[in-house]
Protein backbone atom coordinates (compact mmCIF):
# COMPACT_ATOMS: atom_id res chain seq x y z
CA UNK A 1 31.13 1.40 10.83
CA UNK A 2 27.89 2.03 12.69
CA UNK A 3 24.62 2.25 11.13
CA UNK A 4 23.17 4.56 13.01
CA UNK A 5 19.36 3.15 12.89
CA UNK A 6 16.56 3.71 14.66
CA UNK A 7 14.79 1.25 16.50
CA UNK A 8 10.94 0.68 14.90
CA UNK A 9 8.23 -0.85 15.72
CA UNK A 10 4.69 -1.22 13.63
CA UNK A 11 2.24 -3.85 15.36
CA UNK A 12 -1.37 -3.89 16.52
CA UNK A 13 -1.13 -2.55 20.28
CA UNK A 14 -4.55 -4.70 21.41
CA UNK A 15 -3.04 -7.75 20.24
CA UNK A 16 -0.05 -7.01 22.74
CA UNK A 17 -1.43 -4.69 25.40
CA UNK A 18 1.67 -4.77 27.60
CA UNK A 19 4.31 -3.89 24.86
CA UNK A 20 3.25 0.56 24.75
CA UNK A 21 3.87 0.90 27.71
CA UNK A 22 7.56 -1.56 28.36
CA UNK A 23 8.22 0.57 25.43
CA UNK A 24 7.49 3.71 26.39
CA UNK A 25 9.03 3.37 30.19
CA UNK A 26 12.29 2.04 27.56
CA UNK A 27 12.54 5.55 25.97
CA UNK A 28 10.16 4.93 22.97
CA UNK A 29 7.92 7.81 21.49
CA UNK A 30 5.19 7.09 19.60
CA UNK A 31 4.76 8.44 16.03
CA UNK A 32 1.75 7.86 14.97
CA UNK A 33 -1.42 5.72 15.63
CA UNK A 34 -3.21 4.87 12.63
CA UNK A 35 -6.47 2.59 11.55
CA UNK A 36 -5.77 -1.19 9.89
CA UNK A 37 -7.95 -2.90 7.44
CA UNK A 38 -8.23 -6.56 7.12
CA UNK A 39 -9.77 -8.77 4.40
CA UNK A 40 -9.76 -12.30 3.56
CA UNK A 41 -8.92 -11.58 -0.48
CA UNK A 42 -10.92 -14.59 -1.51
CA UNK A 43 -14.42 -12.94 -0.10
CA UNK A 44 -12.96 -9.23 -1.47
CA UNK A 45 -16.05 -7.51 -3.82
CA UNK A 46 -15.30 -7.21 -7.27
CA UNK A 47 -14.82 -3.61 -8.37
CA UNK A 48 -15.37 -2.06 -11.61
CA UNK A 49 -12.42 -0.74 -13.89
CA UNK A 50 -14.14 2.72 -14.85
CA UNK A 51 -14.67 3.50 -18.24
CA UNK A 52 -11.14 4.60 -20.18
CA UNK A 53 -9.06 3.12 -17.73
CA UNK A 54 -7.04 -0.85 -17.45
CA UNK A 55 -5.49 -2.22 -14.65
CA UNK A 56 -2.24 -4.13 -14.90
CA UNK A 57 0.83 -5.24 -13.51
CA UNK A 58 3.76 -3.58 -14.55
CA UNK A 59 6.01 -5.70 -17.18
CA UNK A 60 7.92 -3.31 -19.51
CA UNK A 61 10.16 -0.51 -18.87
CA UNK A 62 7.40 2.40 -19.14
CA UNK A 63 4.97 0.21 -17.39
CA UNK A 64 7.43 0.39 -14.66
CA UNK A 65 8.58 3.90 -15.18
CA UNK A 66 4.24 4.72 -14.99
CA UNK A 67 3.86 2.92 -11.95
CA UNK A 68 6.47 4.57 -10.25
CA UNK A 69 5.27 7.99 -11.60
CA UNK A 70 1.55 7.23 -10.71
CA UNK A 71 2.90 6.20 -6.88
CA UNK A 72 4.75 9.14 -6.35
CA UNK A 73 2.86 12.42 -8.21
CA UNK A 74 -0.46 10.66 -5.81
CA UNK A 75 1.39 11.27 -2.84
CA UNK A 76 2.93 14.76 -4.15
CA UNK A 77 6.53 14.06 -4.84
CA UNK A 78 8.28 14.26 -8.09
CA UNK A 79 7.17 12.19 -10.45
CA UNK A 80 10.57 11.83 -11.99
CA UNK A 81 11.68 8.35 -12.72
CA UNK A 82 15.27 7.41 -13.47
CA UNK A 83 17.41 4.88 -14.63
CA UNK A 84 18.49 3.65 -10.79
CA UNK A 85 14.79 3.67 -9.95
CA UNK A 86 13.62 1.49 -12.77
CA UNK A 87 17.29 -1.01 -12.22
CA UNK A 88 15.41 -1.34 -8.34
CA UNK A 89 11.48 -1.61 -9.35
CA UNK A 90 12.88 -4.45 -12.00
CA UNK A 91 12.37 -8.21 -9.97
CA UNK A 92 11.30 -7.03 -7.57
CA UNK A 93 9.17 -9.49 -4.89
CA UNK A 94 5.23 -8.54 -4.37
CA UNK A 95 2.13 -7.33 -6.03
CA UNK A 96 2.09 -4.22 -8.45
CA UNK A 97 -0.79 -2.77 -10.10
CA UNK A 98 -1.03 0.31 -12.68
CA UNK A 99 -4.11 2.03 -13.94
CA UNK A 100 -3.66 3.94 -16.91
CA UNK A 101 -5.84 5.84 -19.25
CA UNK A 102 -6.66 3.83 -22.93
CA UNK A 103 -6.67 7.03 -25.05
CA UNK A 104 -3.07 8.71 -23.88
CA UNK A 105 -0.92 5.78 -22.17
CA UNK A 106 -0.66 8.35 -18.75
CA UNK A 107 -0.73 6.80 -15.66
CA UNK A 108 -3.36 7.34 -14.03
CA UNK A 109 -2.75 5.36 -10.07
CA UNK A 110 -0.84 2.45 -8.42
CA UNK A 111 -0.94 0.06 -5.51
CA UNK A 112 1.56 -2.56 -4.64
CA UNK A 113 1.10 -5.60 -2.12
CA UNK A 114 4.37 -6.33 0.02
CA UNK A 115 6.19 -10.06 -0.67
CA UNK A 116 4.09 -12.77 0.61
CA UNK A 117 4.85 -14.40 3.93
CA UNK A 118 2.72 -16.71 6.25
CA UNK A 119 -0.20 -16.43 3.72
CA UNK A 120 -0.29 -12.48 4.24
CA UNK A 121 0.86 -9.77 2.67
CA UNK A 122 0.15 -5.53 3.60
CA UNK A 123 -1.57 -3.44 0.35
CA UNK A 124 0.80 -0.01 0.53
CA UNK A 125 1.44 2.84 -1.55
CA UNK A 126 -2.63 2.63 -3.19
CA UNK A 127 -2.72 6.45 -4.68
CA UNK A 128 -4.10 7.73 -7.68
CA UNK A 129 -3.05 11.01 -9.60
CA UNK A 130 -5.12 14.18 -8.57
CA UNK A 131 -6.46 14.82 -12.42
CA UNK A 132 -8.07 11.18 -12.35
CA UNK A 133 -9.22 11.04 -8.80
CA UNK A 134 -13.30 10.11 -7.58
CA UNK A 135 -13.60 7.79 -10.38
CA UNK A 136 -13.84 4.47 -8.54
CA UNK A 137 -10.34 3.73 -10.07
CA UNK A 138 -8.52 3.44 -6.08
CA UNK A 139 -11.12 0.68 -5.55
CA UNK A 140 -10.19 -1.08 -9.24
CA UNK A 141 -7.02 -0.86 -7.93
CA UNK A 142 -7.51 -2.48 -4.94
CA UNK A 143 -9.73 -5.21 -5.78
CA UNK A 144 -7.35 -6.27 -8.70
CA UNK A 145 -4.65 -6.48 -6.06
CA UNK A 146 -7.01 -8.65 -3.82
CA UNK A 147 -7.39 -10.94 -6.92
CA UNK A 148 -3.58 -11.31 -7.05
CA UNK A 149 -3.12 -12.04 -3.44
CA UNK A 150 -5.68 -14.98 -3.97
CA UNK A 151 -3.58 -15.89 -6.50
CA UNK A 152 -0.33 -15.79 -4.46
CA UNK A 153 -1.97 -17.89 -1.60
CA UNK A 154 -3.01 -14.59 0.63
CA UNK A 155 -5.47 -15.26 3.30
CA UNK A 156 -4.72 -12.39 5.16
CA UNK A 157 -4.48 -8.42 3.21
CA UNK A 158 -4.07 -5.52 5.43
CA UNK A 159 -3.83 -2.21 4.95
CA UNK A 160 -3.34 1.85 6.91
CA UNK A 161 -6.11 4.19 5.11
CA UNK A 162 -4.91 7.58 4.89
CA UNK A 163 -8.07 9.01 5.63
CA UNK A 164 -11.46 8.49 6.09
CA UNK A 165 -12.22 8.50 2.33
CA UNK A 166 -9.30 5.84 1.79
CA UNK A 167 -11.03 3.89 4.20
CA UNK A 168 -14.72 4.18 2.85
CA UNK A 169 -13.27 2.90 -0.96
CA UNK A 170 -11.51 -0.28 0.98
CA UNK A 171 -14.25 -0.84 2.78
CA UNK A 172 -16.12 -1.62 -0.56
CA UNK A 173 -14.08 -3.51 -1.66
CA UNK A 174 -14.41 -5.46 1.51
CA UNK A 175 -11.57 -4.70 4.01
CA UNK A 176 -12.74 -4.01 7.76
CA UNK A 177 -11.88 -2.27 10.20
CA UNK A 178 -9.10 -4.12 13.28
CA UNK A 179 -8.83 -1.27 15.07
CA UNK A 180 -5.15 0.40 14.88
CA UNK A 181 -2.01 0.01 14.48
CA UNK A 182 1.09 1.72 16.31
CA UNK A 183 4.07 3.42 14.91
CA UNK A 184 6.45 3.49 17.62
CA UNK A 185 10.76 4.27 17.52
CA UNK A 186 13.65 4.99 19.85
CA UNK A 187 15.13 8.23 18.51
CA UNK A 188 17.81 8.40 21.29
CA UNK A 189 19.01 5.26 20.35
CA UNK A 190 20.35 5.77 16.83
């Protein structure tokens, strides 16, 4: 039975000058160019955890459940977590981080860190929840994930800001600038 997937590639286009264009002549369209961050975890700058919030990985069920809720209602999906979701969020590989507010329990934002391999790992899904946003709790979030790549053995954290705020809270934290990274697929080949 065929699959039916299309072919994707993510990778830093002035590492690999020549690839675009093979690409492109191959049928390839580009998606989307967007800017990468890089940090050495170990020199990342310790961030605050504002006042009324705690940063923690996720153990329990509704640590889970607020992570997932946190991830999603930041990036404006449902924030609806089910019983499937929480059977695939439990074990597995990588970093996960939940803020939460002290007094009510409510999630407040997330951030996970993909499984380690070769010493690196790519920060993804960083969001926080519109009602607790411009609080300084995105970089919490990010420098406590830095502090668990150490941890993990990371050398090398990378990340895609979503926008030009995103990037100015990892670039406190410590994250720089490589330039960008391309999204690029074959849709005719699916």
């Amino acid at each position: 039975m065929p699959r039916h997937r299309v072919p994707r590639l993510e990778y830093i286009p002035a590492l690999a000058p020549l690839v675009e264009p093979a690409l492109v002549a191959a049928g390839f369209e580009v998606e989307a160019r967007v800017p990468m961050m890089v940090c050495d975890p170990s020199t990342a700058v310790p961030q605050p955890v504002p006042a009324g919030i705690e940063v923690l990985v996720p153990r329990t069920d509704d640590e889970l459940a607020g992570y997932m809720r946190a991830q999603r209602e930041a990036f404006g999906q449902d924030g609806l977590v089910s019983a499937a979701d929480l059977d695939g969020m439990r074990g597995r590989d990588g970093l996960f981080v939940l803020a939460r507010d002290t007094a009510t329990g409510e999630p407040a934002g997330a951030g996970a860190g993909t499984s380690v391999i070769g010493g690196s790992t790519e920060l993804a899904g960083l969001g926080v929840r519109e009602p607790y946003r411009r609080r300084g709790i995105a970089a919490a979030i990010t420098w406590e994930l830095s502090r668990l790549a150490v941890a993990a053995g990371v050398t090398t954290a990378f990340l895609t800001p979503g926008d030009g705020v995103a990037e100015r809270v990892y670039a406190r934290v410590g994250y720089r600038s490589l330039g960008e990274m391309l999204h690029i697929s074959h849709p005719g080949a699916a």
